[in-house]
Protein backbone atom coordinates (compact mmCIF):
# COMPACT_ATOMS: atom_id res chain seq x y z
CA UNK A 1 0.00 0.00 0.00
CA UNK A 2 2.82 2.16 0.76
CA UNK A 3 4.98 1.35 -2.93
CA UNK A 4 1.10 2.15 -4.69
CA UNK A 5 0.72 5.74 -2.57
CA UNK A 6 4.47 6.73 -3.50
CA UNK A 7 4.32 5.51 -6.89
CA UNK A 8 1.43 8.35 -7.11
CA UNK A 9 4.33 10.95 -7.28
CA UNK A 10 5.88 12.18 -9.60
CA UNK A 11 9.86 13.99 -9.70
CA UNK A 12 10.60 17.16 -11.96
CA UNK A 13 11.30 16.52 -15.49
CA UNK A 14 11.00 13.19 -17.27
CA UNK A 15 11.85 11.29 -14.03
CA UNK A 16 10.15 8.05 -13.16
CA UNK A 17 10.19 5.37 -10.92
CA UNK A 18 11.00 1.05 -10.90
CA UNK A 19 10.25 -1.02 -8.26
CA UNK A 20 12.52 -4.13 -8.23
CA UNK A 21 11.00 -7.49 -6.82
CA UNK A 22 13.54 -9.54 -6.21
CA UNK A 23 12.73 -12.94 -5.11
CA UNK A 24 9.05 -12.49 -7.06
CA UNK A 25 8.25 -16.20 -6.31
CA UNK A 26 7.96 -15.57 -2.03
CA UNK A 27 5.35 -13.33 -2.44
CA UNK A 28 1.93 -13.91 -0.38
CA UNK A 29 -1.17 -14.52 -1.55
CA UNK A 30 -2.18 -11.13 -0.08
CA UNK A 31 0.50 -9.06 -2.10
CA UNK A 32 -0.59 -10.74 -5.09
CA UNK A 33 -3.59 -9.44 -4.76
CA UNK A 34 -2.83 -6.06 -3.75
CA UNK A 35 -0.04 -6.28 -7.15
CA UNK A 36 -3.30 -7.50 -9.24
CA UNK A 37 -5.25 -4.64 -8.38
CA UNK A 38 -1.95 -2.01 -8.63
CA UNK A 39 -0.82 -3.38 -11.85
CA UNK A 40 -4.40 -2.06 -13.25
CA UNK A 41 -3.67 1.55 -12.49
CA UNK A 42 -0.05 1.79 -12.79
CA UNK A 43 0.89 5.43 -13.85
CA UNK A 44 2.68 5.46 -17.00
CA UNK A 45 5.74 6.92 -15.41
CA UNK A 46 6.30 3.68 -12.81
CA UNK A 47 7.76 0.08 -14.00
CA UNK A 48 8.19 -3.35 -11.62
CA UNK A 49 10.29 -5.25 -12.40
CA UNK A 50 9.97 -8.91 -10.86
CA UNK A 51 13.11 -11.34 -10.10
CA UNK A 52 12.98 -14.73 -9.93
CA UNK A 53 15.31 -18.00 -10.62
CA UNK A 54 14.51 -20.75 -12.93
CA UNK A 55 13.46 -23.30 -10.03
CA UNK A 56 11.27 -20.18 -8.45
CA UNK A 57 9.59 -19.70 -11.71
CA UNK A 58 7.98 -23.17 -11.83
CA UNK A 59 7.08 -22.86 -8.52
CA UNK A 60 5.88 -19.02 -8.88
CA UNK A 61 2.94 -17.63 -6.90
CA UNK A 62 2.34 -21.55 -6.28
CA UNK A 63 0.28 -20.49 -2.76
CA UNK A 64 -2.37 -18.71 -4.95
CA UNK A 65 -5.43 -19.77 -6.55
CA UNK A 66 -4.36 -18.76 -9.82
CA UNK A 67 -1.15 -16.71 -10.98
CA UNK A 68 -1.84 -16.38 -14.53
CA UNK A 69 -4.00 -12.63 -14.12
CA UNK A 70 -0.40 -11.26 -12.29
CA UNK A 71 1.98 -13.17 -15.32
CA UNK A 72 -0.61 -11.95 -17.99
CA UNK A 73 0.33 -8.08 -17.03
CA UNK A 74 4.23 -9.27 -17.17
CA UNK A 75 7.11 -9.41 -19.82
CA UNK A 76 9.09 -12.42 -19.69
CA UNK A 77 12.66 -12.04 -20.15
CA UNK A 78 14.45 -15.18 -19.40
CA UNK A 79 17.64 -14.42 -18.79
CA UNK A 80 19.21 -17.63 -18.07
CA UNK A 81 18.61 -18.67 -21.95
CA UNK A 82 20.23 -15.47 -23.42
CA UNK A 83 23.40 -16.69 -24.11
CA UNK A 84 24.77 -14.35 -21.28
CA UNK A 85 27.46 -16.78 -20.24
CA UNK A 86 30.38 -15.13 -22.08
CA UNK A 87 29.51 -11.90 -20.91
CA UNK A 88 29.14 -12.76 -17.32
CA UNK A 89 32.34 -14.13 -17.49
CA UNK A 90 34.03 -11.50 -18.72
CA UNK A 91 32.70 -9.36 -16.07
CA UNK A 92 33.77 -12.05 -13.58
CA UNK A 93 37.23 -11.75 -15.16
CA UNK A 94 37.34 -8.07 -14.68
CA UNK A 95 36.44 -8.29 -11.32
CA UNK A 96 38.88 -11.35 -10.44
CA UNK A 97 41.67 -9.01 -11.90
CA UNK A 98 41.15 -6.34 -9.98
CA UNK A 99 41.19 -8.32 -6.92
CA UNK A 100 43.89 -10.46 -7.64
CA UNK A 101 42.03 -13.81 -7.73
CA UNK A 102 42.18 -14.36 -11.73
CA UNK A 103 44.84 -17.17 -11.83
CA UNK A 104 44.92 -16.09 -15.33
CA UNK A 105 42.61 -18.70 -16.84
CA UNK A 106 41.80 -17.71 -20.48
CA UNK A 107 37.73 -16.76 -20.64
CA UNK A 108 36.77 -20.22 -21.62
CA UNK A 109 37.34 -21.67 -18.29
CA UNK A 110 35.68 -18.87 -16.76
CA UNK A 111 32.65 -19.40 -19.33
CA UNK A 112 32.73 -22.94 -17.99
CA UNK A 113 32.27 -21.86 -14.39
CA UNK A 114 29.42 -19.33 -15.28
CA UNK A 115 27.72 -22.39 -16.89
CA UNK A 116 28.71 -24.31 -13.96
CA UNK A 117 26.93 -21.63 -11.23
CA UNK A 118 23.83 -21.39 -13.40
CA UNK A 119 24.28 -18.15 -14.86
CA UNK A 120 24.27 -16.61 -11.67
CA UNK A 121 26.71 -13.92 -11.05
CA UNK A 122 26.93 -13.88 -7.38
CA UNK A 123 27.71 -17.53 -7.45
CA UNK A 124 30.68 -16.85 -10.03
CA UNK A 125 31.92 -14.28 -7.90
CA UNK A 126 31.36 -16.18 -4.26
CA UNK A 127 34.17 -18.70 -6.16
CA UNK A 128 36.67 -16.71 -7.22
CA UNK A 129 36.75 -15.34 -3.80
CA UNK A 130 36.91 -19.07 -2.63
CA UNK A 131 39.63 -19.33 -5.24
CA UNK A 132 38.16 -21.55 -7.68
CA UNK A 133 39.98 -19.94 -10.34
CA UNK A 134 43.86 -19.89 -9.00
């Protein structure tokens, strides 16, 4: 109730505002709701943006009678199939470098551990600082 009050205002100029979910697939059956009715009237100047994993989304708004009215108002970007791999692993690189943890494995091996931590980026980065990649 609070986000759909705030989201009411407006800043000078062309500003807007996003509201990050992270973790989309926790939510109650009672924020649901609240989102279903929200979503309706959301003021051209406001986005959400909902975060999930790939094991969350199967198992998304699962304690409600039926999820498909919030997913219908939603844009799907997957972005565990968008070939990000290379690209998080470049970043992870970067990072590694700076920090002195890079054991200066060329990118494929650090492709290969993207792949191997799912795409997820704080995983990549929670090895390297284990030292996965000296």
């Amino acid at each position: 109730e609070d986000v759909e009050r705030t989201a009411k205002l407006r800043g000078w100029g062309k500003g807007g505002r996003v509201w990050i979910v992270n973790e989309a697939h926790g939510l109650s059956k009672r924020v649901v709701r609240q989102l279903l009715v929200w979503l309706e009237r959301l003021p051209s100047h406001v986005a959400v943006i909902f975060t999930t994993t790939n094991d969350g989304q199967a198992a998304l708004f699962e304690g409600t009678e039926d999820a498909h009215p919030l997913l219908s108002r939603c844009t799907l970007v997957p972005l565990a199939r968008r070939d990000l791999a290379k690209a998080f692993a470049e970043r992870a690189r970067t990072i590694a470098q700076a920090e002195g943890l890079d054991g200066g494995k060329p990118v494929e091996k650090w492709v290969r551990l993207v792949q191997d931590c799912k795409n997820n980026l704080r995983a990549v980065l929670q090895a390297v600082d284990a030292g996965e990649m000296l």
